[in-house]
C-alpha atoms as a PDB file:
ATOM      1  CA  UNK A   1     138.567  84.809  81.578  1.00  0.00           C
ATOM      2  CA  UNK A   2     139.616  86.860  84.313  1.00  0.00           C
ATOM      3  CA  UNK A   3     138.672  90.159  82.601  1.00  0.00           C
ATOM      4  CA  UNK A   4     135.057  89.932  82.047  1.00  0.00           C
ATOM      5  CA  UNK A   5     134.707  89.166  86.172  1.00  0.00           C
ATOM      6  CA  UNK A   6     136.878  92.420  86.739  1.00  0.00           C
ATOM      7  CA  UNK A   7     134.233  94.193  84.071  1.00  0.00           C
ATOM      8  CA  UNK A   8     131.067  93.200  85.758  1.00  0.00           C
ATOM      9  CA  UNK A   9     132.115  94.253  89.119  1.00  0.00           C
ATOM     10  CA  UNK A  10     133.335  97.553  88.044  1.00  0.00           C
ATOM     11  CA  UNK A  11     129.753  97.531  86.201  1.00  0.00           C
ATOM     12  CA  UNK A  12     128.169  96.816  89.561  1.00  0.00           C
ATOM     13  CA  UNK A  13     130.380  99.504  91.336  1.00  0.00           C
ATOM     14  CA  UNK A  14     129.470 102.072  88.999  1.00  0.00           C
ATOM     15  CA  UNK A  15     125.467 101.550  89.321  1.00  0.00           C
ATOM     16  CA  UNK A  16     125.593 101.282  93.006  1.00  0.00           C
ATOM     17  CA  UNK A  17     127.555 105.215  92.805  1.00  0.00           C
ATOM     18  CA  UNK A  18     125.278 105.913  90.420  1.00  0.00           C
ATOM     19  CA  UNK A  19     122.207 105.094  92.984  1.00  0.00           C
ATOM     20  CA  UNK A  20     123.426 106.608  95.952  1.00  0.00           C
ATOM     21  CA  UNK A  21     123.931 110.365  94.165  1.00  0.00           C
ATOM     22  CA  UNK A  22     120.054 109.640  93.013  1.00  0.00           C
ATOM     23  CA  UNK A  23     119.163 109.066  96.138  1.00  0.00           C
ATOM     24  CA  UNK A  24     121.120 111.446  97.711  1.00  0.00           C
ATOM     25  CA  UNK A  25     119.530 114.052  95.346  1.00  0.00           C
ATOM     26  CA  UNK A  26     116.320 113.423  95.990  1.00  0.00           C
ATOM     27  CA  UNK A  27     116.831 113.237  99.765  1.00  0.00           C
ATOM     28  CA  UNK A  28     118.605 116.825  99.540  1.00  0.00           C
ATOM     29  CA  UNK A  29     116.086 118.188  97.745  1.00  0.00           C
ATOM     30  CA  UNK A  30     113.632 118.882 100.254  1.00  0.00           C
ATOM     31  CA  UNK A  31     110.546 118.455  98.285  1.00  0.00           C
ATOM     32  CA  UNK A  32     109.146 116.143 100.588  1.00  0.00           C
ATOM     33  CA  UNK A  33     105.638 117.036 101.670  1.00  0.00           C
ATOM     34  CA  UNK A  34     105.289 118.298 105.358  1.00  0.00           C
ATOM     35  CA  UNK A  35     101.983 116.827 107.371  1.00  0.00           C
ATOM     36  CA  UNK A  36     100.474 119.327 109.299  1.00  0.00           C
ATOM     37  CA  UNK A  37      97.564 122.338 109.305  1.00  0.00           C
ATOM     38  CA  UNK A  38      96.326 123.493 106.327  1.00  0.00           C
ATOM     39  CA  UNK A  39      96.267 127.204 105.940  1.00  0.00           C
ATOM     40  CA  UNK A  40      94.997 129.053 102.571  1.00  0.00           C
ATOM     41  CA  UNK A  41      97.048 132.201 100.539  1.00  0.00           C
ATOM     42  CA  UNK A  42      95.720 134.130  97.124  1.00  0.00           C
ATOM     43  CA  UNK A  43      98.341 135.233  94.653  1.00  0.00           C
ATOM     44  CA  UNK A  44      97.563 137.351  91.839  1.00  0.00           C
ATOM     45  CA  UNK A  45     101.257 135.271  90.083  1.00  0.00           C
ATOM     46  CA  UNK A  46     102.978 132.449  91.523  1.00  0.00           C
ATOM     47  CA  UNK A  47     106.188 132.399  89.158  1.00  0.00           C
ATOM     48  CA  UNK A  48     106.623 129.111  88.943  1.00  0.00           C
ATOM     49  CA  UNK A  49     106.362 127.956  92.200  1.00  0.00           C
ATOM     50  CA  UNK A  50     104.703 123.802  92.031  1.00  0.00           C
ATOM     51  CA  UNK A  51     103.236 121.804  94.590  1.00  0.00           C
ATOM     52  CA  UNK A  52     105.696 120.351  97.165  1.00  0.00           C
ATOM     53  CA  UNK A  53     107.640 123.841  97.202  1.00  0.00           C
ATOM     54  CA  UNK A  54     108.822 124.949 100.470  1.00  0.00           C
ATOM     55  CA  UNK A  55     107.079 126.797 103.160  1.00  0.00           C
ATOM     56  CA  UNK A  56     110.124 128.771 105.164  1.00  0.00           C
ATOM     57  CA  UNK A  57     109.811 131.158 108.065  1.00  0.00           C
ATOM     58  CA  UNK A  58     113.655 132.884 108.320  1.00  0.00           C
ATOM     59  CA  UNK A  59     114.993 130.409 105.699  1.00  0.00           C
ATOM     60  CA  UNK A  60     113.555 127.469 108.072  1.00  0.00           C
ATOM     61  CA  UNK A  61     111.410 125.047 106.321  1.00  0.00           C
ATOM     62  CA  UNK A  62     108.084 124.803 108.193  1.00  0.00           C
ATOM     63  CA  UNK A  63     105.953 123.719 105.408  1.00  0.00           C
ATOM     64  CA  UNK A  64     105.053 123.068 101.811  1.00  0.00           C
ATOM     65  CA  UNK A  65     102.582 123.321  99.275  1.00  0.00           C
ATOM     66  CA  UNK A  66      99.946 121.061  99.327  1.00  0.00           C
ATOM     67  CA  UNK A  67      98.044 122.333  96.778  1.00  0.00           C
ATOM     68  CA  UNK A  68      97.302 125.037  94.070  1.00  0.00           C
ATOM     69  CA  UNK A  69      94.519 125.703  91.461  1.00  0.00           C
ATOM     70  CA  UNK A  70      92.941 128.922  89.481  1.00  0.00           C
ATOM     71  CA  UNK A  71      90.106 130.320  91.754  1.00  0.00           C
ATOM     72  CA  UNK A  72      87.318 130.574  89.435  1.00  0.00           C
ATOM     73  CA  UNK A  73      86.083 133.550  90.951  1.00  0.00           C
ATOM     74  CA  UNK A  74      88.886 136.002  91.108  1.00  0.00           C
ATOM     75  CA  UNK A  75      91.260 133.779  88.745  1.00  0.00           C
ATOM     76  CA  UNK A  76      93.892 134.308  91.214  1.00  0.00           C
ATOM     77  CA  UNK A  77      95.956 131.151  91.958  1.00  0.00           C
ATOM     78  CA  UNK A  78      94.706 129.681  95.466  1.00  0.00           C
ATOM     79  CA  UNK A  79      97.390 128.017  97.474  1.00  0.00           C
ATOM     80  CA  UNK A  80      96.931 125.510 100.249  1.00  0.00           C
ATOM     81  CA  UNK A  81     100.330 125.437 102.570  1.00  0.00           C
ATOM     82  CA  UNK A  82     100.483 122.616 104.770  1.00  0.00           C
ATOM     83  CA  UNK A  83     102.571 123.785 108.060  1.00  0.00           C
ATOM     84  CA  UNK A  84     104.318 122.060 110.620  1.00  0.00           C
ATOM     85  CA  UNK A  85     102.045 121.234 113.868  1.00  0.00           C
ATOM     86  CA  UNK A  86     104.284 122.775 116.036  1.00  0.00           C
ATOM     87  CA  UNK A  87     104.234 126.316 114.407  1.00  0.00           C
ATOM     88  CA  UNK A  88     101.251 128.406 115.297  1.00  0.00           C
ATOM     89  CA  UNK A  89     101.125 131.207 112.816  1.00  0.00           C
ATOM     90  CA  UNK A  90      99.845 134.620 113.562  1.00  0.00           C
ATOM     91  CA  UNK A  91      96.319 135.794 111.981  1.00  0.00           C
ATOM     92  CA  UNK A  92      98.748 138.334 110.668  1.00  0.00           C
ATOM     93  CA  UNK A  93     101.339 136.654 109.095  1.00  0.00           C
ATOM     94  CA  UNK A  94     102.530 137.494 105.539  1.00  0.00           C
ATOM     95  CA  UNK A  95     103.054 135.050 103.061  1.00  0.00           C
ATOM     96  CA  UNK A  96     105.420 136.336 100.174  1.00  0.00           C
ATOM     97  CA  UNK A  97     107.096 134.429  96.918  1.00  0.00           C
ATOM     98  CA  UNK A  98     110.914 134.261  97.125  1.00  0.00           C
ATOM     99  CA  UNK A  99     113.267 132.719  94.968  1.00  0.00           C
ATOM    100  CA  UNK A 100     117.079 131.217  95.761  1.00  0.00           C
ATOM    101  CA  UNK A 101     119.226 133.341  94.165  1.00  0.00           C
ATOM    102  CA  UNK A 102     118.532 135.001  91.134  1.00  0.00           C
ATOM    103  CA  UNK A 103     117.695 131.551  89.253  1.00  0.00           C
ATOM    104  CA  UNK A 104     116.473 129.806  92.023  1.00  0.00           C
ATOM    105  CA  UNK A 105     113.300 127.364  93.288  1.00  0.00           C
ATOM    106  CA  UNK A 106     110.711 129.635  94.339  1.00  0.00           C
ATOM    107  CA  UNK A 107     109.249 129.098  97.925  1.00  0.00           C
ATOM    108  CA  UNK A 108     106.853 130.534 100.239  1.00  0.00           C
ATOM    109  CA  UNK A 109     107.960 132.798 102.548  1.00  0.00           C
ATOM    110  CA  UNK A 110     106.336 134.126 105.944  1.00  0.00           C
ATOM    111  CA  UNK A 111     106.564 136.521 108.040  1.00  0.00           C
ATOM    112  CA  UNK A 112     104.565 135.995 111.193  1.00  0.00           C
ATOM    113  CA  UNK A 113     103.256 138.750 112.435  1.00  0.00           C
ATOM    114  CA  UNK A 114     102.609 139.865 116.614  1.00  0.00           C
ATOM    115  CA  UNK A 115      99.117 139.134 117.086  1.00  0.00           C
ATOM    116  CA  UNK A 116      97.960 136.966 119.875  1.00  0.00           C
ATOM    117  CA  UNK A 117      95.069 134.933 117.923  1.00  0.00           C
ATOM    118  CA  UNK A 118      96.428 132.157 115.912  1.00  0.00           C
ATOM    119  CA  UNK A 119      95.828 130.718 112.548  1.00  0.00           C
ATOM    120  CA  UNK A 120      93.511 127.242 112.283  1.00  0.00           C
ATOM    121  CA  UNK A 121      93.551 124.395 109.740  1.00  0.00           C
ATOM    122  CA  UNK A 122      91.459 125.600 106.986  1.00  0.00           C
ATOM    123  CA  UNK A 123      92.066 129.503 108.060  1.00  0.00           C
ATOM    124  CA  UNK A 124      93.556 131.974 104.637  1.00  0.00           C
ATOM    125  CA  UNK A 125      96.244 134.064 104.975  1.00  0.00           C
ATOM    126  CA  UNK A 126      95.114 137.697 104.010  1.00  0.00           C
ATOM    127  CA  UNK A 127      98.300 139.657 103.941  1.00  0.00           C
ATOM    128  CA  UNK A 128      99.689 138.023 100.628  1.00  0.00           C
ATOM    129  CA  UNK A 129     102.783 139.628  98.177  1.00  0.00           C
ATOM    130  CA  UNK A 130     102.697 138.800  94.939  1.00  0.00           C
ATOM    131  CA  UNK A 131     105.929 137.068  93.135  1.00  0.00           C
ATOM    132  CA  UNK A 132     107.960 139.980  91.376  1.00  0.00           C
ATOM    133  CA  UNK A 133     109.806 138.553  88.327  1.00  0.00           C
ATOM    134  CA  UNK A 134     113.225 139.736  86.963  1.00  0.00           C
ATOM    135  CA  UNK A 135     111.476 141.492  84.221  1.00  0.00           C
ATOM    136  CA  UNK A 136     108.855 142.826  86.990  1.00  0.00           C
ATOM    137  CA  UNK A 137     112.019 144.704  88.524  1.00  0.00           C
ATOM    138  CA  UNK A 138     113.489 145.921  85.776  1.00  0.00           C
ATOM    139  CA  UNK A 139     110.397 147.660  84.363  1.00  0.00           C
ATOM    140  CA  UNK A 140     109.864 149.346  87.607  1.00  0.00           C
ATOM    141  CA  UNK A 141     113.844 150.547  87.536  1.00  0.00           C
ATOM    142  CA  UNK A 142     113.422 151.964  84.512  1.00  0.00           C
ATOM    143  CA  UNK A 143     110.316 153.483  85.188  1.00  0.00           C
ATOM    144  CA  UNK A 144     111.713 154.985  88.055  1.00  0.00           C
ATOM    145  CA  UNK A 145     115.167 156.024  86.647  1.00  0.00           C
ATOM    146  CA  UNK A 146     112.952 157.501  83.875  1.00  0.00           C
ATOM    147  CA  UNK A 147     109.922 159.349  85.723  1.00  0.00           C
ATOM    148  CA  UNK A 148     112.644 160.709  87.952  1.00  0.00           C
ATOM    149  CA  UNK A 149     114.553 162.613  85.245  1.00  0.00           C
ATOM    150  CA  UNK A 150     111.404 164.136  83.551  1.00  0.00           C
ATOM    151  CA  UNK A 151     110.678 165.471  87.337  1.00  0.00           C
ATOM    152  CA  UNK A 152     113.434 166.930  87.544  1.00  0.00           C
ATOM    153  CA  UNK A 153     113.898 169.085  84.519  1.00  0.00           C
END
């Protein structure tokens, strides 16, 4: 009689554990979207990177994607970042795609650049990198490695 009591609370015990680390998860995350300006950016690649991504400026989350979709005109993939009120980005900031580690979530990064005049909500972000894949660096290592030996015979 006694067992089946001892059972169902270490059953209880185990899905409370059980929601805390899925909470925790989720909370740790950091895909929570960030309410704020809307500013524009045109990649020719994104590598992966989804809506709710982060937006960091020196590792610092200041944003996230709000949004992304094929621009039928160019067929580039049009992002819409949504940044933090409080950060007023240059007109010439670069936005870049960076990855965590080698295997890592990909994010937006920016580099905000010296000019006085200030990005608005709805402004784009001209100065754009595109995201270089593991592959992408390779082939241009090689391509290097190998134009640089024909040079020099």
């Amino acid at each position: 009689m006694r067992k089946p009591v001892i059972e169902s609370i270490m059953g209880a015990v185990v899905l409370l554990v059980a929601a805390y680390f899925l909470v925790f998860a989720y909370t740790s995350s950091h895909q929570s979207q960030v309410d704020g300006y809307h500013v524009k950016a045109n990649f020719l690649k994104v590598g992966g990177l989804r809506v709710g991504s982060d937006v960091r400026i020196s590792g610092i989350k200041v944003g996230s994607v709000a949004d992304e979709r094929l621009d039928q005109d160019t067929y580039e993939a049009a992002l819409t970042l949504s940044i933090r009120p409080d950060i007023r980005l240059p007109v010439d900031t670069v936005a870049s795609i960076a990855t965590q580690g080698l295997m890592g979530d990909k994010y937006i990064r920016l580099e905000p650049g010296s000019m006085a005049d200030r990005l608005n909500d709805g402004d784009a972000i001209k100065n754009t990198r595109d995201y270089k894949s593991l592959e992408d660096t390779v082939g241009e290592f090689i391509f290097l490695a190998t134009g640089s030996n024909e040079g020099s015979r």
